[in-house]
N, C-alpha and C. Protein backbone atom coordinates (compact mmCIF):
# COMPACT_ATOMS: atom_id res chain seq x y z
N UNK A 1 30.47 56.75 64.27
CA UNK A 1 31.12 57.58 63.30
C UNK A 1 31.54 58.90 63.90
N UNK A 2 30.90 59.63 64.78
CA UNK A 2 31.06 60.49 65.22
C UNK A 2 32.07 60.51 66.08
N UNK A 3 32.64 59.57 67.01
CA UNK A 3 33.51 59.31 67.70
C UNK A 3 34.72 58.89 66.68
N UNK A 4 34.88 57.91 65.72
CA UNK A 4 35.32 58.06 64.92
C UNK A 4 36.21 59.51 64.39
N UNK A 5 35.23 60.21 63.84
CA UNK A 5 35.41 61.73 63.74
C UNK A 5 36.15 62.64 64.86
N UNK A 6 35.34 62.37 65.98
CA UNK A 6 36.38 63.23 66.98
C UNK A 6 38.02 62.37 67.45
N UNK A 7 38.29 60.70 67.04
CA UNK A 7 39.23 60.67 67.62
C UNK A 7 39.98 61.14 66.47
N UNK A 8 39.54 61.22 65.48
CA UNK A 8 40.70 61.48 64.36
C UNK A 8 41.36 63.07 64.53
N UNK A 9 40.02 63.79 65.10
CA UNK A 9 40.53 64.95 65.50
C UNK A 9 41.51 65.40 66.51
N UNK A 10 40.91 64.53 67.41
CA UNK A 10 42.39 64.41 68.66
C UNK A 10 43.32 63.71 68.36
N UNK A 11 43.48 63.02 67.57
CA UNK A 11 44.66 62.18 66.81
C UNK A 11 45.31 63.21 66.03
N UNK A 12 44.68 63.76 65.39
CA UNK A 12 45.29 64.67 64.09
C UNK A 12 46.07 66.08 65.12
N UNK A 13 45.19 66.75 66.19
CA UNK A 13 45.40 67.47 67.62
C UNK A 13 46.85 67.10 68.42
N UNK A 14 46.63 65.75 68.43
CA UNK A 14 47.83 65.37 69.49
C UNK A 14 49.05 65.03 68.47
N UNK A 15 48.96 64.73 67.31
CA UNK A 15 49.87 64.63 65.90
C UNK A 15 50.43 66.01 66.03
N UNK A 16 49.77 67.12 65.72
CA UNK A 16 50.21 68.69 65.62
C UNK A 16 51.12 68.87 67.17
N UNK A 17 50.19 68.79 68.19
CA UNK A 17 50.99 69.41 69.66
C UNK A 17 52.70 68.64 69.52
N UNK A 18 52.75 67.25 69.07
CA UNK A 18 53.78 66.55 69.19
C UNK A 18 55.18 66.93 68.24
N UNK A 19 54.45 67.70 66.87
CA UNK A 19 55.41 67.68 65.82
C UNK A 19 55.70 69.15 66.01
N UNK A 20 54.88 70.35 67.06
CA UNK A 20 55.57 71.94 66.65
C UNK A 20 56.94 71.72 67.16
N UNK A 21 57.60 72.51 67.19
CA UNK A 21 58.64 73.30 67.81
C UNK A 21 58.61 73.46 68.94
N UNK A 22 59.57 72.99 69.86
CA UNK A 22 59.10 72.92 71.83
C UNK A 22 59.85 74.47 71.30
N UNK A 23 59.52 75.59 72.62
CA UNK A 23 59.95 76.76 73.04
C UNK A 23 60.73 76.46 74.06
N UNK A 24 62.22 76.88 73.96
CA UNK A 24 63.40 77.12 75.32
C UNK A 24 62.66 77.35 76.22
N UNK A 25 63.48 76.56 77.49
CA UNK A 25 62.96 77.91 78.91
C UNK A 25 64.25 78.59 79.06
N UNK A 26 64.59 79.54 79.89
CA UNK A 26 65.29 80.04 79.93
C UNK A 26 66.68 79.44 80.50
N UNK A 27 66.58 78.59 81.09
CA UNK A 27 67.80 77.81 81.37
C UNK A 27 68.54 77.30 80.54
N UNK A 28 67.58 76.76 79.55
CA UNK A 28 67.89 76.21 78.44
C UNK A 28 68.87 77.25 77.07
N UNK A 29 67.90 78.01 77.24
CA UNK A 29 68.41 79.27 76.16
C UNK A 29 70.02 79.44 77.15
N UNK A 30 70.27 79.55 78.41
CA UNK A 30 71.67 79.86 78.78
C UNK A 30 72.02 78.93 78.65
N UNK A 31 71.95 77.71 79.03
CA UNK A 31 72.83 76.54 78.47
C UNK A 31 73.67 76.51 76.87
N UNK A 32 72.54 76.76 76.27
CA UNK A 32 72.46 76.36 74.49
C UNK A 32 73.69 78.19 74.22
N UNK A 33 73.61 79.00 74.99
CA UNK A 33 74.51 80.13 74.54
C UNK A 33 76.41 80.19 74.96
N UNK A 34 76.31 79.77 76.65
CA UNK A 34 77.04 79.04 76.99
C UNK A 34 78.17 78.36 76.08
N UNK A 35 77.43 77.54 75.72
CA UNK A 35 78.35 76.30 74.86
C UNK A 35 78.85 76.82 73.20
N UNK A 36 78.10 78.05 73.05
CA UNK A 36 78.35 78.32 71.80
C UNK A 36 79.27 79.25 72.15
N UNK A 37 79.51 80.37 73.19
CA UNK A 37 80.33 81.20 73.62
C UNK A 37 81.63 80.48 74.04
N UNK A 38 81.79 79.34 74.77
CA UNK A 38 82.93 78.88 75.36
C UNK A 38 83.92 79.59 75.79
N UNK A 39 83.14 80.82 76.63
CA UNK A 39 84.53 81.69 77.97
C UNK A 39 84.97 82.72 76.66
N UNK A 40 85.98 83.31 77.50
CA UNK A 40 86.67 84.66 76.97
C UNK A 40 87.36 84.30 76.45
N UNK A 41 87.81 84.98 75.34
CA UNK A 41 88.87 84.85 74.69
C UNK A 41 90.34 85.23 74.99
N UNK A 42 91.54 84.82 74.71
CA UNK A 42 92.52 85.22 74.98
C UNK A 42 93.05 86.68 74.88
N UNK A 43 92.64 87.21 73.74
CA UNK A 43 92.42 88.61 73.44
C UNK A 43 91.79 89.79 74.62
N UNK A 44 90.70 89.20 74.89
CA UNK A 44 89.72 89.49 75.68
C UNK A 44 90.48 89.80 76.83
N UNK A 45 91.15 88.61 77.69
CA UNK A 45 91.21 88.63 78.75
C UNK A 45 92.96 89.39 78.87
N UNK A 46 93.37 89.74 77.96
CA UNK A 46 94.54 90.65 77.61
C UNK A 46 94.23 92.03 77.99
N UNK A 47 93.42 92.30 77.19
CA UNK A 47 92.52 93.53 76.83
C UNK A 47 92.15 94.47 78.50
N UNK A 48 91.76 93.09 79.48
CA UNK A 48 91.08 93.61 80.25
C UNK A 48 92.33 93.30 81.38
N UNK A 49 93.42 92.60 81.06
CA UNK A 49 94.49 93.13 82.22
C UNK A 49 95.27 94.27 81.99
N UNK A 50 95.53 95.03 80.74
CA UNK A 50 95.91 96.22 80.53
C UNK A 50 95.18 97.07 80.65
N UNK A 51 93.94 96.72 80.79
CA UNK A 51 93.18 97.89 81.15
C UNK A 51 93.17 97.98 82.96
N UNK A 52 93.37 97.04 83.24
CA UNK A 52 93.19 96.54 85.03
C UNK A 52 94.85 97.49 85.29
N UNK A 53 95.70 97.22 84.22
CA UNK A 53 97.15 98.13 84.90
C UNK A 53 97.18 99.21 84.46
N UNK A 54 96.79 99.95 83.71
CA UNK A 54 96.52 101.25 83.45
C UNK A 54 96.07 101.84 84.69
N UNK A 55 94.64 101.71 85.14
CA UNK A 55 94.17 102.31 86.09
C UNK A 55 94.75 101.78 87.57
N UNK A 56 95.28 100.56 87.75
CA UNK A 56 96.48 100.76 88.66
C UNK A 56 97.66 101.63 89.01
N UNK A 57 98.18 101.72 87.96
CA UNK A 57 99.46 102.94 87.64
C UNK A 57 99.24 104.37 87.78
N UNK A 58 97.70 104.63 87.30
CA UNK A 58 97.64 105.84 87.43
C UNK A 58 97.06 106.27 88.78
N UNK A 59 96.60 105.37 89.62
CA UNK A 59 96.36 105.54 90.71
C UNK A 59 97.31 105.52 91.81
N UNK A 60 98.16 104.98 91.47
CA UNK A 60 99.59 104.42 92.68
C UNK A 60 100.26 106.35 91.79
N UNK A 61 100.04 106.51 90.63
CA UNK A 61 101.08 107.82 90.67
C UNK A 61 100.27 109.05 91.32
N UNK A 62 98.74 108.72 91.25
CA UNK A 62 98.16 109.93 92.39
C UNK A 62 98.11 109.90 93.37
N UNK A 63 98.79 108.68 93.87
CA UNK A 63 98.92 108.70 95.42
C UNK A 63 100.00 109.18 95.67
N UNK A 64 101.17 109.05 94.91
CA UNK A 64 102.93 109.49 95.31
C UNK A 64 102.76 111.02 95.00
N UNK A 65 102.21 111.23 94.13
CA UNK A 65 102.14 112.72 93.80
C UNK A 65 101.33 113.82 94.89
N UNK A 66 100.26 113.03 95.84
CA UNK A 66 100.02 113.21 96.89
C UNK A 66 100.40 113.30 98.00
N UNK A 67 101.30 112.56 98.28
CA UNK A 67 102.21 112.41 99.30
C UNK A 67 103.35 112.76 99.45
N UNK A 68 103.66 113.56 97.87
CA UNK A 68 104.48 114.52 98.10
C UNK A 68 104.17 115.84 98.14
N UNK A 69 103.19 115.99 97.42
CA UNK A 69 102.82 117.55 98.01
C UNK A 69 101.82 117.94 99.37
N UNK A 70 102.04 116.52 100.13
CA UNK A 70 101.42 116.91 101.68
C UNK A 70 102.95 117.19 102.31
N UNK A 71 104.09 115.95 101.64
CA UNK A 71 105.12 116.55 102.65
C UNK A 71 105.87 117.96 102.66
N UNK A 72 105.71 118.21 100.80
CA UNK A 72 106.06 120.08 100.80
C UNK A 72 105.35 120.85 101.43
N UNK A 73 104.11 120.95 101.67
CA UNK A 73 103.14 121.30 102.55
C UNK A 73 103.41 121.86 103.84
N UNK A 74 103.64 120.78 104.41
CA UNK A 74 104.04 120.53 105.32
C UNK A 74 105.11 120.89 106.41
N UNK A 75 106.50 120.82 105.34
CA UNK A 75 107.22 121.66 105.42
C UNK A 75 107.44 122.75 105.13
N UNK A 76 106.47 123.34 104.20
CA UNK A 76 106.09 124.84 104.23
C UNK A 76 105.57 125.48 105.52
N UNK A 77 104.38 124.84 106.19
CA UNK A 77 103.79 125.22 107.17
C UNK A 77 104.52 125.17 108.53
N UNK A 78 105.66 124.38 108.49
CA UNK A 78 106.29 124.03 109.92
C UNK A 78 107.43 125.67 109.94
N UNK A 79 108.00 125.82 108.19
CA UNK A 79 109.04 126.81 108.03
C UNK A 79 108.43 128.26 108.41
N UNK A 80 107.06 128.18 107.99
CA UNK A 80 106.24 129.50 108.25
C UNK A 80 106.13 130.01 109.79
N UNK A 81 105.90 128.59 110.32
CA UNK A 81 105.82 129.16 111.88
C UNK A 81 106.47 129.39 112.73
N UNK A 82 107.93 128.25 111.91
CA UNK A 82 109.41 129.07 112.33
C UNK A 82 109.69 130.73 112.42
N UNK A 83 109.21 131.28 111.33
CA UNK A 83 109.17 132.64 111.18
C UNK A 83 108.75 133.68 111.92
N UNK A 84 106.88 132.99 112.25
CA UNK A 84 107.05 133.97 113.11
C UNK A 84 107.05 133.78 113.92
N UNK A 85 107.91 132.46 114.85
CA UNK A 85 108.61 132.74 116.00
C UNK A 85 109.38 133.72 116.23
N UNK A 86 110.11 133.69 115.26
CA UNK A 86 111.31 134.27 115.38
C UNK A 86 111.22 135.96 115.02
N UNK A 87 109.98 136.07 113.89
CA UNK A 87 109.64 138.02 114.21
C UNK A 87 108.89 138.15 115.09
N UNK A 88 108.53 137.61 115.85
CA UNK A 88 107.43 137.88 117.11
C UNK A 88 108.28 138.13 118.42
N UNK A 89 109.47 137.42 118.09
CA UNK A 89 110.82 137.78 119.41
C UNK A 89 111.29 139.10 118.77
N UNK A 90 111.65 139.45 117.35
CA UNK A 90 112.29 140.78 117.14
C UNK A 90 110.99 141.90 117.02
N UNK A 91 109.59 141.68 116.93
CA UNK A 91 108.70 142.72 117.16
C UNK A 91 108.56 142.92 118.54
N UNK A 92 108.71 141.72 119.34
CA UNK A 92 108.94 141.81 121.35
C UNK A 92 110.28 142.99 121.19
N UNK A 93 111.64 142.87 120.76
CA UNK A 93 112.22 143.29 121.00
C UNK A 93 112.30 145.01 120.43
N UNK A 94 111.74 145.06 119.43
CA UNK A 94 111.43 146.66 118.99
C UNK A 94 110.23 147.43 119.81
N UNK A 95 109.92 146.65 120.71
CA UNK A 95 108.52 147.24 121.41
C UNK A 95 109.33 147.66 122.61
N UNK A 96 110.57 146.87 122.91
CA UNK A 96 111.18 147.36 124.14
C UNK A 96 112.47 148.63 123.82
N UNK A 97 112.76 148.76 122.84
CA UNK A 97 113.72 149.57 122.05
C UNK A 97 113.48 150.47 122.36
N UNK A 98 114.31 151.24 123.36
CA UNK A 98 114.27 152.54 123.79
C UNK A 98 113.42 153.29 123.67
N UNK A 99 112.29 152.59 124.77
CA UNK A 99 110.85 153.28 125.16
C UNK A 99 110.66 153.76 126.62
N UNK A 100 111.66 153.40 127.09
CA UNK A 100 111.89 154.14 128.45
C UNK A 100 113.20 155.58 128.74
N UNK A 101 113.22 155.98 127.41
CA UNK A 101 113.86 156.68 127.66
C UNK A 101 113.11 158.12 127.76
N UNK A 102 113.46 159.25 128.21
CA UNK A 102 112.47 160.44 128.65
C UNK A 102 113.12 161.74 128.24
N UNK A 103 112.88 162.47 127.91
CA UNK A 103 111.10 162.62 127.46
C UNK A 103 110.72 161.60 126.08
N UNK A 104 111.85 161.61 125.14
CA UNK A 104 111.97 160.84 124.25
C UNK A 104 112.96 160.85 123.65
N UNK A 105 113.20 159.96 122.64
CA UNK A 105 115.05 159.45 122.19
C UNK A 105 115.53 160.71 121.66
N UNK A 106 116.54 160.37 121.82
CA UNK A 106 117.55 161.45 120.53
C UNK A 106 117.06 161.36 118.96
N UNK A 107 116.90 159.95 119.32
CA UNK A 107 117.23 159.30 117.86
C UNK A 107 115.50 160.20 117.20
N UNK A 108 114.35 160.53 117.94
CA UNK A 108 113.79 161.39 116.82
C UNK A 108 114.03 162.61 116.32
N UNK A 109 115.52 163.07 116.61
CA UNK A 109 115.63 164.66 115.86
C UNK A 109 116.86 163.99 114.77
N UNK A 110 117.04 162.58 114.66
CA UNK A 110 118.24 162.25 113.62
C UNK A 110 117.86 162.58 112.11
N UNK A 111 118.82 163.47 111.27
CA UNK A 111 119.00 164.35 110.31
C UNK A 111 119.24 163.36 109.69
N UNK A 112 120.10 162.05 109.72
CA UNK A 112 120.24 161.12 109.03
C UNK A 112 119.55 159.79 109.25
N UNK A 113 119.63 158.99 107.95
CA UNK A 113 118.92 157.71 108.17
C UNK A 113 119.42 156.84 108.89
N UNK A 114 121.01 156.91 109.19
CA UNK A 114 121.64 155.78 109.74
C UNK A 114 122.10 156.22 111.53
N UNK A 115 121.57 157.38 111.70
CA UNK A 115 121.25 157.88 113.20
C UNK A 115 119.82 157.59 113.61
N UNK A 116 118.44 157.02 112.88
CA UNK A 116 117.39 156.98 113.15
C UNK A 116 116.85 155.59 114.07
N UNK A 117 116.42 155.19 114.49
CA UNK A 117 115.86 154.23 114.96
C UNK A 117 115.54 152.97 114.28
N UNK A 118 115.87 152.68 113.52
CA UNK A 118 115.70 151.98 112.17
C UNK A 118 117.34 151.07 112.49
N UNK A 119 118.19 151.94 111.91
CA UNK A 119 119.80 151.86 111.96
C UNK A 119 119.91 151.13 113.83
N UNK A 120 119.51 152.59 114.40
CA UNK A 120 119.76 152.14 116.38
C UNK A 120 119.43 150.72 116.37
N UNK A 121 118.16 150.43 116.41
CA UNK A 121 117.85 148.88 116.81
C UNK A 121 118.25 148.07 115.60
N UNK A 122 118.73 148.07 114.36
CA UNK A 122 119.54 147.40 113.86
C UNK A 122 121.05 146.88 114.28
N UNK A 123 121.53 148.05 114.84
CA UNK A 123 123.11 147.62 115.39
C UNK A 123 123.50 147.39 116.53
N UNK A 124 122.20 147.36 117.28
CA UNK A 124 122.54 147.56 119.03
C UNK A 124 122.63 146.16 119.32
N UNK A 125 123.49 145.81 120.07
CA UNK A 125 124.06 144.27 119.93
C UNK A 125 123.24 143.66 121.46
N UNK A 126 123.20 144.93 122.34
CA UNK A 126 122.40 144.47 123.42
C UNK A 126 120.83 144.35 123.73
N UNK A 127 120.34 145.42 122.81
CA UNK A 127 118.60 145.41 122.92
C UNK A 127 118.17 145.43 121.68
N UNK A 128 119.15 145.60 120.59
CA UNK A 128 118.60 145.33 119.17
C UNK A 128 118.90 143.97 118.63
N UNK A 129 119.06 144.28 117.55
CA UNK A 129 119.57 143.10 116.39
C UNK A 129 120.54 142.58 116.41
N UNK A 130 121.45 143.36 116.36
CA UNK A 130 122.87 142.80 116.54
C UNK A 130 123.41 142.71 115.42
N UNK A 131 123.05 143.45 114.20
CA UNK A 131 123.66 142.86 113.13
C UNK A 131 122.32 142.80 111.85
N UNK A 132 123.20 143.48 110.22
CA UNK A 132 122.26 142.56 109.52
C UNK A 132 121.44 141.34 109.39
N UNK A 133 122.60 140.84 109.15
CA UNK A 133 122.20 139.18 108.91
C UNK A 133 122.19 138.27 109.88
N UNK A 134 121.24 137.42 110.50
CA UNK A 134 121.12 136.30 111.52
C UNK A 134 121.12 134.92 111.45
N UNK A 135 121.93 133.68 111.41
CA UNK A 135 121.20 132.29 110.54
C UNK A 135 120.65 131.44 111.87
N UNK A 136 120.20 131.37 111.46
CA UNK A 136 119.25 130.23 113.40
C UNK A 136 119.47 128.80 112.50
N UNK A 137 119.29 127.67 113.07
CA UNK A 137 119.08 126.50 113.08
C UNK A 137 120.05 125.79 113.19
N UNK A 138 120.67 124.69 112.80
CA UNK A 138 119.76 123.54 111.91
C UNK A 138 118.66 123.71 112.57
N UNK A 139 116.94 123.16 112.03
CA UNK A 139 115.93 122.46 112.76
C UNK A 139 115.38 121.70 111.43
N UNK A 140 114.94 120.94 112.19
CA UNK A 140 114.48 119.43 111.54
C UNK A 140 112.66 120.16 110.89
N UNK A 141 112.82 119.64 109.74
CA UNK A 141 111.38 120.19 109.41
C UNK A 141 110.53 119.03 108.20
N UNK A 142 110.12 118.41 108.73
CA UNK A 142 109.72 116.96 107.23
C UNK A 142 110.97 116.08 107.26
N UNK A 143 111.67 115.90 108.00
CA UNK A 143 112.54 114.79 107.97
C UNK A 143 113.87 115.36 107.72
N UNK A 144 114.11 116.70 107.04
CA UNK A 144 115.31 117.13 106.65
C UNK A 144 115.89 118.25 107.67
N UNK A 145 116.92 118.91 107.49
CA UNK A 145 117.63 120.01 108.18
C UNK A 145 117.24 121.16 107.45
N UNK A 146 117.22 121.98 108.18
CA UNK A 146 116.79 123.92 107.35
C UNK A 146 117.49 125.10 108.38
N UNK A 147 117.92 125.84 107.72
CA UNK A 147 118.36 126.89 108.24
C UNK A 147 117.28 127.72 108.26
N UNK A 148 117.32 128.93 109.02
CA UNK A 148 116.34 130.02 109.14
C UNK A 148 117.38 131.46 108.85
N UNK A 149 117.25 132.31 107.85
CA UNK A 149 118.35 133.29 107.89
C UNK A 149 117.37 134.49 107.86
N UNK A 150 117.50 135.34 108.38
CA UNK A 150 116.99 136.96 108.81
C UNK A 150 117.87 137.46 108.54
N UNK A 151 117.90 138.57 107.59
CA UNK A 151 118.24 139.40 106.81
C UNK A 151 117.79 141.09 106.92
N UNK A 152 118.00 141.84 107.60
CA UNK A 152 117.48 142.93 107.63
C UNK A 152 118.15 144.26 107.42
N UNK A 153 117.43 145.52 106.97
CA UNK A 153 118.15 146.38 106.48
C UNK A 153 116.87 147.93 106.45
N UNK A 154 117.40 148.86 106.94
CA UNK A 154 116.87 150.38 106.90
C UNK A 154 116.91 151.02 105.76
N UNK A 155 117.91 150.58 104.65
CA UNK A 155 117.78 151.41 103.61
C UNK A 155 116.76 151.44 102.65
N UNK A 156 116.45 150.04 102.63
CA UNK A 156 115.35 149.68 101.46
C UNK A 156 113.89 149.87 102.32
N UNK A 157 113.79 150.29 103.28
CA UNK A 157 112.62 150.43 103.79
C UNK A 157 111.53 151.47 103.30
N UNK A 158 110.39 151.70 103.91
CA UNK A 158 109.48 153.05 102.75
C UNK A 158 110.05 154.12 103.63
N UNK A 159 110.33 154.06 105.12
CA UNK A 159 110.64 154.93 106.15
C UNK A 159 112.21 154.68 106.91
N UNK A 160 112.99 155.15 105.89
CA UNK A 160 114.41 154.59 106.47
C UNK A 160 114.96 155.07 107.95
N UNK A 161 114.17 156.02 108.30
CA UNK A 161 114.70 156.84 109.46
C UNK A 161 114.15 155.68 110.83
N UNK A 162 112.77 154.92 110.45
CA UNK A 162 111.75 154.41 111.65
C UNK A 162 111.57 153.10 111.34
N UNK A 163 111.50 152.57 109.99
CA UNK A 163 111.22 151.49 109.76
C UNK A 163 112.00 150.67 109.38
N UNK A 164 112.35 149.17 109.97
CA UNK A 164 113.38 148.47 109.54
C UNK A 164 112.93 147.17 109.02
N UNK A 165 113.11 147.07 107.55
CA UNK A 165 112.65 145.78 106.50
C UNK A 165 113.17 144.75 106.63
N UNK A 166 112.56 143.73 107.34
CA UNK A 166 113.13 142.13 107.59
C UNK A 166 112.72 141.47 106.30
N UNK A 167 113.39 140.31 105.73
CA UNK A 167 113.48 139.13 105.45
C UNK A 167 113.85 138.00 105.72
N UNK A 168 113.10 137.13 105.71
CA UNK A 168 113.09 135.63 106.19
C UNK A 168 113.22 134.73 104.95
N UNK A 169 114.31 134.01 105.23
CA UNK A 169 114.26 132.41 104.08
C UNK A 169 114.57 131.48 105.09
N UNK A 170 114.12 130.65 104.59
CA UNK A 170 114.39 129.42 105.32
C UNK A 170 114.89 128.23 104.24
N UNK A 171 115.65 127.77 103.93
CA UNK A 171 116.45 126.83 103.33
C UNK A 171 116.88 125.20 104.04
N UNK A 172 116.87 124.53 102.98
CA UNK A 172 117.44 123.04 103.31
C UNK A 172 119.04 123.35 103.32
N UNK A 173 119.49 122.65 104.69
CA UNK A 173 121.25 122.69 104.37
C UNK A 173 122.04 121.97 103.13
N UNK A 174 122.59 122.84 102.43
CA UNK A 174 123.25 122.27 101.57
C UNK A 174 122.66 122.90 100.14
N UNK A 175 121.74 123.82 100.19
CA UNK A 175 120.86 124.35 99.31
C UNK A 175 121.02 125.64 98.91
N UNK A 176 120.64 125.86 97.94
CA UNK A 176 120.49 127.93 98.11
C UNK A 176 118.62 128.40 97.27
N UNK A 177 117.57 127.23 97.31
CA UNK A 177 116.92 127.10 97.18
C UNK A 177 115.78 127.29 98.49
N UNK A 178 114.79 128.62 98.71
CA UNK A 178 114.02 129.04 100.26
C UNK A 178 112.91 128.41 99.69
N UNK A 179 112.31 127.04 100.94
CA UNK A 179 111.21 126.48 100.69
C UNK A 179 110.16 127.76 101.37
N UNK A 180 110.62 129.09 101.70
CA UNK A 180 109.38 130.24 102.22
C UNK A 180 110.25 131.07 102.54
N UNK A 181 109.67 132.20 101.68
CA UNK A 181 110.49 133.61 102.51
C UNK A 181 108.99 134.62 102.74
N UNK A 182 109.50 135.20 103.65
CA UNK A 182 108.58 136.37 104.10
C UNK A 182 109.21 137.51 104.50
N UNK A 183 108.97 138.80 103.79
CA UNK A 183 109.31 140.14 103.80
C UNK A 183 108.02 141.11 104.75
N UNK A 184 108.92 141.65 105.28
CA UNK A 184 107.81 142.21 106.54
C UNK A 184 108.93 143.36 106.81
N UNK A 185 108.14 144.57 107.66
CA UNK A 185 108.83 145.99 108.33
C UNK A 185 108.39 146.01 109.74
N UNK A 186 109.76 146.39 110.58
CA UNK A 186 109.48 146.51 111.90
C UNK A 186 109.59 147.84 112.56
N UNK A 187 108.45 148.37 113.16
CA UNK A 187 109.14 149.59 113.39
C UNK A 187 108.89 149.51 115.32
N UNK A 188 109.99 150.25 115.64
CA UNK A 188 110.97 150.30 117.01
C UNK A 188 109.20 151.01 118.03
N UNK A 189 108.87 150.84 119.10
CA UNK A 189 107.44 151.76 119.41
C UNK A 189 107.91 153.16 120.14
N UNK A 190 109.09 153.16 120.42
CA UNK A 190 109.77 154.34 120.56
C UNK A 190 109.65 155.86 119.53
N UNK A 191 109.24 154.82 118.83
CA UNK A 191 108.38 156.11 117.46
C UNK A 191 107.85 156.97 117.76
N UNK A 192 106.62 156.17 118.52
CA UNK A 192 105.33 156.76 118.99
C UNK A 192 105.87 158.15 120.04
N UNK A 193 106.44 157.99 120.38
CA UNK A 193 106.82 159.07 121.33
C UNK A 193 107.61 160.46 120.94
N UNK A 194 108.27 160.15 119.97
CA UNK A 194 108.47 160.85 119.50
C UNK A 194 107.77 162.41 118.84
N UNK A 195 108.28 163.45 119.54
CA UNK A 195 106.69 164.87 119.11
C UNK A 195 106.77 164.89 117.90
């Protein structure tokens, strides 16, 4: 009876283990989700190529927008050094501006501005300037052509008698638009000597 008793118990035991609810494993649980999901939706996969060209577009326009302001850059920096090539030859040349003359120039007892040293190495065609206005180039600068124009003048200076006010533009041919100008004063060292 007792055996009896216990098989009914393991009967009734192995009845229960057989009839719960098995628990997923986890493979299972992805399988069983899988099949209920069936992939992206058309929507979905819309969704996520306009979003894929958005941030394409805006990246291809920060690159052009980049690559153009390295080439203005660029050609800013090439026009700049054009410049001071070219005042570093007319500050050479005001350093030589009638500094050997003895005891010292005329030009420091000039009563007027356009007798002063300013005017002198402005008009002197052989050791000065030669002239207001100068245009140098073509030169190639970023792929394009540019003029270089020097512009200079004693009147507008702070010291019209000694000091002579350059300007520099530098322009694309065909333009009236200066990708760099630089305003600067030159004064002659013949100054210095002057009592």
């Amino acid at each position: 009876m007792h055996q009896l008793r216990s098989m009914s118990h393991i009967d009734r035991w192995l009845w229960l283990y057989l009839k719960r609810p098995k628990a997923s494993s986890g493979v299972d649980s992805l399988k069983s989700l899988s099949a209920k999901s069936g992939g992206f939706t058309l929507i979905e996969v819309l969704v996520a190529m306009i979003v894929a060209a958005v941030f394409v577009s805006m990246t291809m326009q920060a690159m052009v927008t980049s690559a153009a302001f390295r080439v203005v850059a660029t050609q800013y920096d090439e026009a700049v050094s054009w410049i001071q090539e070219d005042l570093e030859t007319v500050v050479n040349q005001a350093a030589q501006y009638e500094i050997t003359t003895q005891p010292y120039s005329s030009r420091c007892l000039a009563t007027l501005s356009s007798d002063g040293f300013a005017s002198g190495f402005l008009n002197d065609s052989a050791t000065g300037l030669g002239g207001a206005s100068t245009t140098i180039g073509p030169r190639t600068l970023g792929g394009k052509y540019y003029t270089l124009t020097r512009t200079a003048n004693y009147a507008s200076s702070s010291d019209p008698y000694r000091l002579l006010n350059v300007t520099y533009q530098v322009t694309e041919q065909g333009d009236s638009k200066p990708i760099a100008t630089v305003e600067t004063e030159v004064i002659p060292h013949a100054v210095f000597k002057c009592p």
